[in-house]
Every structure is written in C-alpha cells, then in structure tokens.
Protein backbone atom coordinates (compact mmCIF):
# COMPACT_ATOMS: atom_id res chain seq x y z
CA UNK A 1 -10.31 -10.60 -16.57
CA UNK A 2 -11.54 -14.08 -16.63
CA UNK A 3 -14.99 -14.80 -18.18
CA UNK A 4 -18.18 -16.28 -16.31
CA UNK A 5 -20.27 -18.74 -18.39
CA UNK A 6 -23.75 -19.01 -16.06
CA UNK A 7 -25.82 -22.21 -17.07
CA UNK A 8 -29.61 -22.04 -15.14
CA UNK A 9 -29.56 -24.69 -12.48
CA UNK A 10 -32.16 -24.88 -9.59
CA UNK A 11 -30.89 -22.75 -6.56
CA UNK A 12 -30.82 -25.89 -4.42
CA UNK A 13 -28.60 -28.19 -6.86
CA UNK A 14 -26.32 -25.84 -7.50
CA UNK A 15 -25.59 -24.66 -4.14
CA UNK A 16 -24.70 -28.72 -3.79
CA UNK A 17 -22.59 -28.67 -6.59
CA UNK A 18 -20.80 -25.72 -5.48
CA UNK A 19 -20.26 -27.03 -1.95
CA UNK A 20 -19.21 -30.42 -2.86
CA UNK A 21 -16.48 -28.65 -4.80
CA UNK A 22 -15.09 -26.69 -1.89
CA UNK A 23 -11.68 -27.53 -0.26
CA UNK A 24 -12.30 -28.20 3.72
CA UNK A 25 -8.08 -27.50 4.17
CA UNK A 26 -7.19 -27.36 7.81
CA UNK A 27 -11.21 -27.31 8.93
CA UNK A 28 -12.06 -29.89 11.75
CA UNK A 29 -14.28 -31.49 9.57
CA UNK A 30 -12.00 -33.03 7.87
CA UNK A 31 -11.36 -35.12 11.60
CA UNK A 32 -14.80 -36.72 11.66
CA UNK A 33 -16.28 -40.01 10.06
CA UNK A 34 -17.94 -39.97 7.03
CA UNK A 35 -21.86 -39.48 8.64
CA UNK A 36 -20.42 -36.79 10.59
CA UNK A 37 -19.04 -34.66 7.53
CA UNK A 38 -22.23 -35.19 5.88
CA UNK A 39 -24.37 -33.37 8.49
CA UNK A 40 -21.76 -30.83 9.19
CA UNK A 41 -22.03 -30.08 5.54
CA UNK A 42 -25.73 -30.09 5.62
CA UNK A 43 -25.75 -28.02 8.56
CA UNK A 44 -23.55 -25.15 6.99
CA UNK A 45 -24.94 -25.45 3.61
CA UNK A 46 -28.45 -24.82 5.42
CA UNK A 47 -27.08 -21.97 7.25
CA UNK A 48 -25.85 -20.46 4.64
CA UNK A 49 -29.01 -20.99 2.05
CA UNK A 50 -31.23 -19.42 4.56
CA UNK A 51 -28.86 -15.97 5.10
CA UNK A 52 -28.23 -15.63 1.15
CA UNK A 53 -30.30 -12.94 -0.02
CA UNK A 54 -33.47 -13.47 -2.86
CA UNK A 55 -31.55 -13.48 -6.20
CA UNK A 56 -28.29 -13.54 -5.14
CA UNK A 57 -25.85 -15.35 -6.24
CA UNK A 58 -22.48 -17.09 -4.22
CA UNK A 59 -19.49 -15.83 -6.24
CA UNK A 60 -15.57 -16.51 -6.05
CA UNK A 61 -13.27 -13.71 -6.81
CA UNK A 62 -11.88 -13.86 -10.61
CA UNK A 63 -8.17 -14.65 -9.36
CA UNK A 64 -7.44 -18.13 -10.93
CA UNK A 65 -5.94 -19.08 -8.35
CA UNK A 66 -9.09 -18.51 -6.38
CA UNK A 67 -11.54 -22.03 -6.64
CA UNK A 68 -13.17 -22.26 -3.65
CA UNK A 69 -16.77 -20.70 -2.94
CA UNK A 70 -16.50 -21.01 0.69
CA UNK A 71 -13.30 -20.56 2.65
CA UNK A 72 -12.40 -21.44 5.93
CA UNK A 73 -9.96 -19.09 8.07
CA UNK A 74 -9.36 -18.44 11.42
CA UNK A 75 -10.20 -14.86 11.34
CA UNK A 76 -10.37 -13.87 15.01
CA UNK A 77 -7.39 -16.12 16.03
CA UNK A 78 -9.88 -18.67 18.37
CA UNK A 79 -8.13 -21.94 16.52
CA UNK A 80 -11.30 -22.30 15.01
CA UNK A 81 -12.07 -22.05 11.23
CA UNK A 82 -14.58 -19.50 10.42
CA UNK A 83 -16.72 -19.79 7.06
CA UNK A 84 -16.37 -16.99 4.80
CA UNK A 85 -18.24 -17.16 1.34
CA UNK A 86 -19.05 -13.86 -1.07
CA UNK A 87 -22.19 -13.21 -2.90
CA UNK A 88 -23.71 -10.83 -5.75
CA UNK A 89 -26.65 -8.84 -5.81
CA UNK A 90 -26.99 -7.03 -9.29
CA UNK A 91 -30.03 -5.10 -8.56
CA UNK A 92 -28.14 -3.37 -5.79
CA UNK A 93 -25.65 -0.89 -5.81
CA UNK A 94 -23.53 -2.20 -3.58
CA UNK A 95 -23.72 -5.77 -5.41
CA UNK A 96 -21.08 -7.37 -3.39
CA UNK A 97 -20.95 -8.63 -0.10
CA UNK A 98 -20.00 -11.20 2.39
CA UNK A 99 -20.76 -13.04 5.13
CA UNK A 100 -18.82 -14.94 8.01
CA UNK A 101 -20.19 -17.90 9.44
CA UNK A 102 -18.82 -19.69 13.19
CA UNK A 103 -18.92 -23.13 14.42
CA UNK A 104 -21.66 -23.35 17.53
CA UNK A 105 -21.82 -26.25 19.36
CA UNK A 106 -23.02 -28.64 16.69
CA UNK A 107 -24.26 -25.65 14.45
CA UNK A 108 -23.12 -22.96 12.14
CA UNK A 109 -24.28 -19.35 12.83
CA UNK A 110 -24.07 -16.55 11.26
CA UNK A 111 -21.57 -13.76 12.88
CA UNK A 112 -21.82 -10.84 10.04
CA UNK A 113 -22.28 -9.71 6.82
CA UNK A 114 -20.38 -6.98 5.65
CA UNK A 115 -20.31 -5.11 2.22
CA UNK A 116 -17.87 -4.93 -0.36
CA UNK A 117 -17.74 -2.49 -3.50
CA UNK A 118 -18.70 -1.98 -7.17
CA UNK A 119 -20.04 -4.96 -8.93
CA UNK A 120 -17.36 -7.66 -9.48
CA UNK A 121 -15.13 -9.31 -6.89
CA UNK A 122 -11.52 -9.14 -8.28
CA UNK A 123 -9.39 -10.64 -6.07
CA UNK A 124 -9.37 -12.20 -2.64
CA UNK A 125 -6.98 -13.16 -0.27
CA UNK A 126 -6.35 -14.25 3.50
CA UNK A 127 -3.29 -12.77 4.87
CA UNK A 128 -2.44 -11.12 8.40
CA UNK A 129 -1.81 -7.60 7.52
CA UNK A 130 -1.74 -5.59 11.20
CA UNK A 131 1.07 -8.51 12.53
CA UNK A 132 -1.33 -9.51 15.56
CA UNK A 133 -1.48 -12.99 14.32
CA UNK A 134 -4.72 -12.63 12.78
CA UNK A 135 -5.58 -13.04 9.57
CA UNK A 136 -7.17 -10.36 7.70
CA UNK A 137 -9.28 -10.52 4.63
CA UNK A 138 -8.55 -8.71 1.70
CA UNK A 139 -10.30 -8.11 -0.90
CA UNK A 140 -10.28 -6.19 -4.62
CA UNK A 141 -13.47 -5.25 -6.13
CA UNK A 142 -14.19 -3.22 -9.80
CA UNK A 143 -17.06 -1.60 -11.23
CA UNK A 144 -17.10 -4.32 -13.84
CA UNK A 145 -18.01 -4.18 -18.02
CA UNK A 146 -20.37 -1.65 -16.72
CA UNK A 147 -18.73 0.83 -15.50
CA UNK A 148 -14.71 0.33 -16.72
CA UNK A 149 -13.68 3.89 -16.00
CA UNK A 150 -14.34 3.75 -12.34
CA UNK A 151 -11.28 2.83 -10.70
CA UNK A 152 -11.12 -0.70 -8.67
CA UNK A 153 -10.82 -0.26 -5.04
CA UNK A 154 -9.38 -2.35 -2.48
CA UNK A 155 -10.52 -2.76 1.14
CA UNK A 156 -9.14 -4.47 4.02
CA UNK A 157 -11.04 -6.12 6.73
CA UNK A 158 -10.36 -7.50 10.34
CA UNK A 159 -12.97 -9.58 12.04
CA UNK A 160 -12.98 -9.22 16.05
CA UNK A 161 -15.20 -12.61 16.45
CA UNK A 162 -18.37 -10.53 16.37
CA UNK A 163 -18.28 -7.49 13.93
CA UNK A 164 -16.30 -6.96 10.44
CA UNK A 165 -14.59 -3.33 10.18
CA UNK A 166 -12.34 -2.08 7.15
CA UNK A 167 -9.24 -1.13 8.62
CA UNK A 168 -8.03 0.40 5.03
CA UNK A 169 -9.64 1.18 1.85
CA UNK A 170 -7.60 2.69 -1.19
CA UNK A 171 -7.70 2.84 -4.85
CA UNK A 172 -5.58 0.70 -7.02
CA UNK A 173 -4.79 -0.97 -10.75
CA UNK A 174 -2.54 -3.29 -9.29
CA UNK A 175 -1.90 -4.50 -5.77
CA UNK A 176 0.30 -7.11 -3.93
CA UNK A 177 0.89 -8.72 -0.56
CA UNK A 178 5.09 -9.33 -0.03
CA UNK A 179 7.67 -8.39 2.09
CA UNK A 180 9.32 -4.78 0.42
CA UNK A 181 11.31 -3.94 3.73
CA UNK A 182 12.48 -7.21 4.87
CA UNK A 183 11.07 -6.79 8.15
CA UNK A 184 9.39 -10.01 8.00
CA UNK A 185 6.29 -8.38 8.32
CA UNK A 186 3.62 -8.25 5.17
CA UNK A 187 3.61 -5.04 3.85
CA UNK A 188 0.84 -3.80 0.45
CA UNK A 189 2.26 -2.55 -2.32
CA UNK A 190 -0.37 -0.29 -4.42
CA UNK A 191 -0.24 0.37 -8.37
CA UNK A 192 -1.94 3.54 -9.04
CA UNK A 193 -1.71 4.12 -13.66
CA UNK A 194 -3.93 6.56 -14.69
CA UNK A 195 -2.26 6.13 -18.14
CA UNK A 196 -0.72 9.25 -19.81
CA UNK A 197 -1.17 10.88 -16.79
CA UNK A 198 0.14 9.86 -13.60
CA UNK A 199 2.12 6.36 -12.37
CA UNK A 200 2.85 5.90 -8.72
CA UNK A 201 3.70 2.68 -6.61
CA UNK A 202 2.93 3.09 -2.83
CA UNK A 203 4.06 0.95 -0.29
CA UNK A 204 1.60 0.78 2.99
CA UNK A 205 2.82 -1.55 6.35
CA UNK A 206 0.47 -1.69 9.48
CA UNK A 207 1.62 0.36 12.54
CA UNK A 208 0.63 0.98 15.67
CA UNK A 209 -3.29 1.11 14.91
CA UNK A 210 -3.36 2.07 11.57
CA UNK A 211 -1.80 1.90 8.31
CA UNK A 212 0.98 4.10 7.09
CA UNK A 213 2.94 4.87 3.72
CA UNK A 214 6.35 3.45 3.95
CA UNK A 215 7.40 5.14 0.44
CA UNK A 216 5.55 6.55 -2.74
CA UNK A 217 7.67 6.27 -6.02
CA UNK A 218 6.71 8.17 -9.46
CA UNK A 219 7.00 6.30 -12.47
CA UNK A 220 6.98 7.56 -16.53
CA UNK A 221 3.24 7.15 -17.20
CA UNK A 222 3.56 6.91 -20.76
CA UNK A 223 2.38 3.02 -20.71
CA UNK A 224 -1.00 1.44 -21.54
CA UNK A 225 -1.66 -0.96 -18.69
CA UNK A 226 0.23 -3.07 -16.20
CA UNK A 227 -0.57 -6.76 -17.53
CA UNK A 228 1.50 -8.83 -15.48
CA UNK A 229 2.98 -8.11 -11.99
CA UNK A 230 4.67 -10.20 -10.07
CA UNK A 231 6.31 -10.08 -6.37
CA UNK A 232 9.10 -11.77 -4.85
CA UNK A 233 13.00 -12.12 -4.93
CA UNK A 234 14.79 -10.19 -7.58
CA UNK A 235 18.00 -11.12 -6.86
CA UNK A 236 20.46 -13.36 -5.05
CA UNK A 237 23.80 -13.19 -4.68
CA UNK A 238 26.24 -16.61 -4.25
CA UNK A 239 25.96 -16.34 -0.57
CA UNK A 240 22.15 -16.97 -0.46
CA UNK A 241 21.12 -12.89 0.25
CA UNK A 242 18.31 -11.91 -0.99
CA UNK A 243 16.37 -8.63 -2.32
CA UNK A 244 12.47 -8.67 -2.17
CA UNK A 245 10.84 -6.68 -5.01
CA UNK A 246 8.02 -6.34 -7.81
CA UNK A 247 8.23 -7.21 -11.26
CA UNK A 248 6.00 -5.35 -13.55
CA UNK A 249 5.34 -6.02 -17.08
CA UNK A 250 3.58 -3.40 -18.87
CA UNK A 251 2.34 -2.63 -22.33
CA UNK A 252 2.67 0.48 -24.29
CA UNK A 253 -0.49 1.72 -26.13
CA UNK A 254 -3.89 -0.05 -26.64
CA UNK A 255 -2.75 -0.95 -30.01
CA UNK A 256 -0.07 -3.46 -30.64
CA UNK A 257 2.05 -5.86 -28.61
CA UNK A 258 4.85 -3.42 -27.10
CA UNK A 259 6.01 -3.76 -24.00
CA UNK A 260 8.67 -3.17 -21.31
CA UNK A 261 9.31 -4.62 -17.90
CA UNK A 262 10.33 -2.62 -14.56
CA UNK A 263 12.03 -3.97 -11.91
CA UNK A 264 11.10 -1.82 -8.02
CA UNK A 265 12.67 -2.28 -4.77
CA UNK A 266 13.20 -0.85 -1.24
CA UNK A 267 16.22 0.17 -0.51
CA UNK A 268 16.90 1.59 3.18
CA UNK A 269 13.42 2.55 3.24
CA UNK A 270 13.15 4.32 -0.24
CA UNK A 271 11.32 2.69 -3.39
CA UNK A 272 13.40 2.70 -6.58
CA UNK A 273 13.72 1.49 -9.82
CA UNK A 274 16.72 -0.83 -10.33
CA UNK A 275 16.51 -0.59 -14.38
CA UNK A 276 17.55 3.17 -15.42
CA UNK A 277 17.63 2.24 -19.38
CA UNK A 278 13.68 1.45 -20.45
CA UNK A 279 15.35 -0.31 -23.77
CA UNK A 280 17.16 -3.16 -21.95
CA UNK A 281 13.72 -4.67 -22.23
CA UNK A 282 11.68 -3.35 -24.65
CA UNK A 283 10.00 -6.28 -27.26
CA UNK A 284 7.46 -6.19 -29.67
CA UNK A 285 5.26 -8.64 -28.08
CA UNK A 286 3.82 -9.03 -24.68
CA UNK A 287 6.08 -11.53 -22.45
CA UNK A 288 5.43 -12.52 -18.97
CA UNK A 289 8.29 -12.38 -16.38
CA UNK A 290 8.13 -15.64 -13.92
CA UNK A 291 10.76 -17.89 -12.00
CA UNK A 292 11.26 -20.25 -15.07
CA UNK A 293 13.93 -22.38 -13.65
CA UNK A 294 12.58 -22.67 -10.02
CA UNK A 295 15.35 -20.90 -8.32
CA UNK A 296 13.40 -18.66 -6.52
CA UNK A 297 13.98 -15.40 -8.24
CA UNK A 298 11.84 -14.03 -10.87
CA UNK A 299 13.76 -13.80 -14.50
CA UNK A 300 12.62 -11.20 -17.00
CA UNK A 301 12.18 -11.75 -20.42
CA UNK A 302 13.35 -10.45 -23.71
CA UNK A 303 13.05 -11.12 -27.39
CA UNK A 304 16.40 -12.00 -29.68
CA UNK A 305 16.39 -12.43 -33.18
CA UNK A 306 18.35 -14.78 -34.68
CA UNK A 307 21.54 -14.25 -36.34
CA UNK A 308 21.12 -13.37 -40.02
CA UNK A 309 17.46 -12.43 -39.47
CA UNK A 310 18.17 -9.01 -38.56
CA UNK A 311 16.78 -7.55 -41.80
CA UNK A 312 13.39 -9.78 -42.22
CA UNK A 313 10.30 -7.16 -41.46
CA UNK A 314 7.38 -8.74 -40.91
CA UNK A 315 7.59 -10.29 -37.39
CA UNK A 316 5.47 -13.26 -37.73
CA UNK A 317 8.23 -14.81 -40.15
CA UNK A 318 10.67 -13.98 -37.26
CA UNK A 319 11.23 -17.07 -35.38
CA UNK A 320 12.56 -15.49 -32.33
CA UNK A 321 14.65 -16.99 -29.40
CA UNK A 322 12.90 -16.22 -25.89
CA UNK A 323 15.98 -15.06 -23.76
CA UNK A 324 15.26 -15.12 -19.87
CA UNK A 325 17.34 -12.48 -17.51
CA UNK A 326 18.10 -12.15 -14.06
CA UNK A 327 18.78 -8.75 -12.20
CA UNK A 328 22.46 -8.58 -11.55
CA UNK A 329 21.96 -6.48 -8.24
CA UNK A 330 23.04 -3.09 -9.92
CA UNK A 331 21.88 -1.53 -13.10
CA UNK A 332 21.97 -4.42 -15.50
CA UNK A 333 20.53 -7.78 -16.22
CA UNK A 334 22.47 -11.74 -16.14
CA UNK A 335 21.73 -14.32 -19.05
CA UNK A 336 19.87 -17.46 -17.68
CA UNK A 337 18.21 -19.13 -20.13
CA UNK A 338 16.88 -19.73 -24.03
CA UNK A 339 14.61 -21.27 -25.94
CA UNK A 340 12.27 -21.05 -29.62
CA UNK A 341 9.06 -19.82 -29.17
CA UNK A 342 6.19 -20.21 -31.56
CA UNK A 343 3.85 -17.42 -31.17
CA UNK A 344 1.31 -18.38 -33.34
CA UNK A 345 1.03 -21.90 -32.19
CA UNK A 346 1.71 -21.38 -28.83
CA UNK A 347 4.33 -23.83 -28.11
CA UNK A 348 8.04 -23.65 -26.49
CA UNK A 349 11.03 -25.80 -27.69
CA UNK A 350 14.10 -25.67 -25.32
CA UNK A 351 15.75 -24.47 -23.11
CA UNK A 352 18.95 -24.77 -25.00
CA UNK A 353 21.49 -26.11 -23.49
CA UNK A 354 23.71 -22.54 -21.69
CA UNK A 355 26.89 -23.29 -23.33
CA UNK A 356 24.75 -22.64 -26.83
CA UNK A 357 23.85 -19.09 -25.88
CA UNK A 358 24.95 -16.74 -28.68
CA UNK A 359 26.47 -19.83 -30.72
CA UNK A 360 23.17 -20.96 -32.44
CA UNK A 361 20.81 -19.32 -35.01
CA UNK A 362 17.97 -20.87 -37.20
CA UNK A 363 18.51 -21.44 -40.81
CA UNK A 364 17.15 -18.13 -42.71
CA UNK A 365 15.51 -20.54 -45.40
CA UNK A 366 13.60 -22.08 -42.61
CA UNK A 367 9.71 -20.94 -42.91
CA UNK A 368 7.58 -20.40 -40.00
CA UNK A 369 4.74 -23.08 -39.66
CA UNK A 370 6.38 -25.33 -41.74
CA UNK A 371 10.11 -26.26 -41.25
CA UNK A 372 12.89 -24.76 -38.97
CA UNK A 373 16.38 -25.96 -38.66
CA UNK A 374 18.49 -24.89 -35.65
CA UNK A 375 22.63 -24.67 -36.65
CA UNK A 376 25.80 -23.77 -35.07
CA UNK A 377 26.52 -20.29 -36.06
CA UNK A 378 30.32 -21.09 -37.00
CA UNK A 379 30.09 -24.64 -38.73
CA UNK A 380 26.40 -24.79 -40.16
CA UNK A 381 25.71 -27.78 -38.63
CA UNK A 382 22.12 -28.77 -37.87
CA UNK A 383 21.33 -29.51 -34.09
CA UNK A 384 17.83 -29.39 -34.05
CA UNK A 385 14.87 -28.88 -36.57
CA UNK A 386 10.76 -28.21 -36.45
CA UNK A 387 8.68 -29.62 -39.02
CA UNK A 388 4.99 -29.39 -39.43
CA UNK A 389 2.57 -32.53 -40.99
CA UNK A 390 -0.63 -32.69 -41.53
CA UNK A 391 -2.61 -35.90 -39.86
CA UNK A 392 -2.03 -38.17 -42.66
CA UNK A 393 2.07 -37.00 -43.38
CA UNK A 394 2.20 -37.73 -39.97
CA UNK A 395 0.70 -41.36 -39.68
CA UNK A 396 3.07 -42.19 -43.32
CA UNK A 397 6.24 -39.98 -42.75
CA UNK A 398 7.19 -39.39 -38.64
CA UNK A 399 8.88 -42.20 -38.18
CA UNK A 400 12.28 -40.44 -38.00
CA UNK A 401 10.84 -37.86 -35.88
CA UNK A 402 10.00 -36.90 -32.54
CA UNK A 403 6.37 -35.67 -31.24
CA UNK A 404 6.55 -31.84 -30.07
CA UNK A 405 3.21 -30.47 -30.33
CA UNK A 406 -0.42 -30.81 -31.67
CA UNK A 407 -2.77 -27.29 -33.19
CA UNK A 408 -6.04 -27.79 -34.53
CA UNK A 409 -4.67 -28.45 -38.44
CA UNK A 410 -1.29 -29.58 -37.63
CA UNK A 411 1.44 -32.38 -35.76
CA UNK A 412 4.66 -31.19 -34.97
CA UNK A 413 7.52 -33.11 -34.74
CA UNK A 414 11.32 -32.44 -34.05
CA UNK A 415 15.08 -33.76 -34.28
CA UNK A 416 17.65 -33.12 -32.17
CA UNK A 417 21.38 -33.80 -32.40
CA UNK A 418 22.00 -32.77 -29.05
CA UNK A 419 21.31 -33.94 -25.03
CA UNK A 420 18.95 -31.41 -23.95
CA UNK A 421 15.70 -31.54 -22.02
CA UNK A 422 12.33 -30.73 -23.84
CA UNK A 423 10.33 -32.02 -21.72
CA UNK A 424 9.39 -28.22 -20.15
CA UNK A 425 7.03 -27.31 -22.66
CA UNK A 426 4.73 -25.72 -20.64
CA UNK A 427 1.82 -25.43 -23.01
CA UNK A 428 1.90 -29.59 -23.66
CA UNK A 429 -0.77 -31.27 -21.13
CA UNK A 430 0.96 -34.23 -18.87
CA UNK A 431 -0.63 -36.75 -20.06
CA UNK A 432 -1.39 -35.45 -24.05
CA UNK A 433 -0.57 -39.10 -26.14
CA UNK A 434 0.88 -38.23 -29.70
CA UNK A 435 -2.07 -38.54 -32.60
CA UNK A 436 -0.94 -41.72 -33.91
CA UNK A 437 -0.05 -43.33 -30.79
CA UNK A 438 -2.84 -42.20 -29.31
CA UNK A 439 -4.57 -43.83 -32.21
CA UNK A 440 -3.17 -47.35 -31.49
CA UNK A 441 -3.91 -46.77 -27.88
CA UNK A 442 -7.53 -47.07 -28.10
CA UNK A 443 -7.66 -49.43 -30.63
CA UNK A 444 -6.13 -52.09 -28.25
C-alpha cells in the first residue's frame, strides 16, 4: 500500500493546488480560450468546495496509476463529461464517499453523492462493465491500518444521469478488469486468499440485468499473499492467436522472500491452471512477472544461478541471472530473456544477448558489491565485468570504464566485449548524468 505524507495547508490553497494538478482529458474545457477555462475551473472548484463536507478531505485512490483528484467520465452516456471526485471523512464510519458533478448551462451542479466502504479508497477505475456502452465506476475500498483483518470489498456503480446504484458488491484480495472468455466483453475476475485456509478465483460477466459467475476455481491456499497480479495475454502462437489470462505472483509465508507464480485461464468456459508443477517457478526472492520485451504477453520470471555457484549458501553472495519465461500454450514454460540482477543495489545489467543463454556464467572469484566478471562457460573468456568505486576511484581510475549505476556510497561502472544493449536498465532515471560528468556539466 502506498503511503500518504499530509502537510497542513489552508483548505482553500490546497483545493487550488489539487485542481490545477488535475488532467481535463477528453473534457470540453479543454476547447475554450484561456478566460474561459479559468471560470469553468472556478465554477467547478466552487461547486465542489461548497458540497465537500466540514473536515473532509478530497482523496485519490492508492493505485499509482491513479493521479488525478477529479475525473471526468461520461457516466450516463449523454457525450458529456461528468465530474467525479472522492472524499474522506474519518470521524464517520462510512469514511468514504463520492460525489458526481454535471455540466448546466454555464454551471456545474451537483447530481449525487453516494457512499463507498471502510476507510481507505484502494483502487478506482472507469470501465463499462454491463456492455450498454456506459461506463461504470468501480471502485475497491479496505478497512485500512485500522482495521487490517476486515476484508476489502469491492463495489460497482452505474449512474442513470440522476441517481448512483451499486449494481454488485463482493469481497476480494485481488481483483481485475480483462477479457477471460474472449467475448470481447469485460468480464471481473475476483481473488478471494484467506491464507492457510481457502484460495478461490471467481470470474463474474454482466448478463441480462445482473451479474453472474462464469467459473469459480480452487487453488492450494498454502501461500502468504498475492503481491503482484497481472492480466492480459499469456500466450501467442506464430499465427498471432491469442489466450487472455492472469498472472499471479505470490509469496509463501510472512517471513522470507519465497515465492511462486501461477498462471489461470478460461478454457471453453472453465477456469484452470495452466502450470501443474508449483517448482517450475519457485525462487527465493520475490520477482514480478511483466511484458519485459513489449510483445504483448506477460513473461514470468525465475531465478538461475550461475554455473559453478551451485554450492555457495548464503544468497546475497549469489549473483544470480534473472531468466524471463513465456507460457508455451501447454504445461511448460519458453526461454525469452536474461540478464544480472543486483538485489541489493537495485540495478539490472543486460539482457544478454539470446544466443548466450546457458553459455555464460560469472567468475566464482568475483565478489558481490565489488567486482564481477561475466565469461564464456567453455573458453573462460571475459565478456563483460562490474566493478564498484568509490567517488574519488571514480574521478582518478574510470577512464577505461563505462557508467552503469550510482547508490548512495558507490559508482558503478562496466566493460563489455560484446554488442549488446544496456540501455534497459529500468531502475536508471532518463536523464541521470554520470558523477563526474555531471560534475563538469555544471561547472561550465
């Protein structure tokens, strides 16, 4: 769960700041002049000021992707964008809710307000759910630090251009919005872990008035938590056909790293798991499953040691090789891609180049957070190395070397006797300058 860091503002400056943050996308006010935008903003922000509640606050869900306050949707399928913002009330206990707000003439008014759950907005998204062409507004809500053991709950709503009403409401640990039947028609997929006790997936689709389970699948519930789940296509085959499905990475006990990724999909109706063997991906450490080469289809990942490491025991001296898998479209999993990993530093250094999958190793006198050399497994021959300096051996001694990566203590540099691309370190900011160019930089 993301943390909130609340700063004391006055009520009327911050609701400014928060509105001049908030994206107008496909809103008509983006169509008028510049004195035009200004009183339309005035004129909601007023609106809006005057309906929230003594000592509540506006809130956005805790979904990162989530950075708007206010959101603009056609809910009730007019053409015209309705305002939708969220707010807390503590004291309550209800201490969510939300209001909808419609364009009048030259005016904003106030349509509804409508209450959510528990304490803490989880999750929010826009999405038509009954196929009517409407969009729907759904929303996750949780109990909060307060209350951890009650279970989050998730509620669907449909506005008719006058009144809000919840159209489902279900309990969940994980949800998501995607397409399990290939009907072309968005269907809710429900995580229920109560762990050591019970582990279901339910798949709900809107039908004629209400909604109705498509397929409920048990799972082993001997896992700790789902910490990652993801939803899309599992698999492709050459001729472009696709399977939909849900990737879920989960973790083992509340102590340690352990984890093990399932892969579930519909198949003639019927949820399944497409991974019978839990070991083809257990690790010691928590990975996250994503689409790392942009192909469309999610890859799993797994942990390999290196080749003549096999025998080290204490993992952080491991430097392991993140190995990312495909679904083959039966019981097993396809090779993709490879790269180093540092845990403790955070940083990636690949992907190797395919044709070096199971031919390369590191060097078992290499010594994590200081020097790693990459070699061919049959010839010994160095193709890449890691080294770490300190600010000043870096300023005297990187001339021969390459900048990787910057920690708190430490510059890391790299060689490479090889054409591949590093350039995908997803931890290294765009525009980060290396410390002793950056130096020069502002010195001109």
């Amino acid at each position: 769960m993301n943390k909130r860091y609340w700063f004391f503002v006055p009520a009327s400056m911050l609701f400014m700041l928060l509105l001049s943050g908030c994206s107008f996308i496909q809103d008509p006010v983006l169509l008028m002049d510049t004195p035009e935008l200004s009183a339309e903003k005035e004129s909601l922000r007023a609106i809006i000021e005057a309906n929230r509640p003594e000592n509540a606050s506006l809130i956005r869900s805790n979904r990162e992707e989530d950075t708007n306050i206010i959101h603009f949707v056609d809910l009730d399928g007019d053409g015209v964008n309705e305002a939708v913002v969220f707010y807390e009330t503590p004291d309550q206990n209800i201490g969510i809710h939300g209001m909808i707000f419609k364009k009048n003439h030259d005016s904003w008014v106030k349509q509804t307000t409508f209450d959510g759950e528990g304490k803490v907005l989880e999750s929010l998204y826009f999405k038509d759910m009954t196929n009517d062409g409407r969009i729907d507004i759904v929303a996750g809500f949780s109990g909060g630090k307060e209350d951890e053991n009650l279970q989050n709950g998730l509620i669907i709503y449909t506005f008719n251009g006058k009144t809000v009403e919840r159209i489902l409401e279900v309990p969940y640990t994980n949800y998501v919005i995607s397409d399990m039947n290939q009907d072309h028609i968005n269907d809710l997929t429900i995580v229920n872990l109560k762990p050591r006790e019970s582990n279901f997936i339910t798949t709900y689709q809107y039908k004629d008035g209400s909604f109705v389970e498509l397929d409920k699948l048990e799972m082993k519930p001997f896992i700790y938590e789902y910490y990652n789940v993801a939803a899309g296509t599992v698999y492709q085959d050459q001729a472009g056909n696709k399977i939909e499905g849900i990737v879920l990475d989960a973790s083992l006990s509340e102590v340690g790293e352990f984890s093990k990724t399932s892969i579930i999909v519909m198949d003639n109706g019927k949820l399944k798991s497409v991974q019978p063997k839990d070991d083809q991906t257990f690790r010691p450490y928590r990975m996250y499953s994503e689409d790392i080469n942009n192909d469309g289809v999610i890859e799993i990942p797994l942990l390999k040691k290196p080749l003549g490491w096999e025998n080290f025991i204490n993992e952080e001296d491991i430097p392991y090789f993140y190995e990312y898998y495909q679904w083959d479209g039966k019981s097993g999993l396809k090779f993709v891609a490879e790269k180093f990993h540092d845990f403790k530093n955070n940083f990636d250094f690949g992907f190797f180049p395919p044709k070096l999958h199971n031919k390369i190793t590191v060097d078992t006198k290499s010594q994590m957070n200081k020097y790693l050399r990459f070699v061919m497994i049959d010839t010994g021959k160095t193709v890449a190395e890691i080294k770490f300096f300190t600010q000043s051996e870096w300023e005297k001694q990187h001339d021969d070397w390459n900048y990787l990566y910057r920690t708190s203590g430490k510059t890391i540099g790299f060689k490479k006797n090889f054409d591949y691309d590093i350039s995908n370190n997803k931890n290294k900011s765009k525009d980060e300058v290396p410390p002793i160019e950056r130096k020069d930089k502002l010195s001109e």
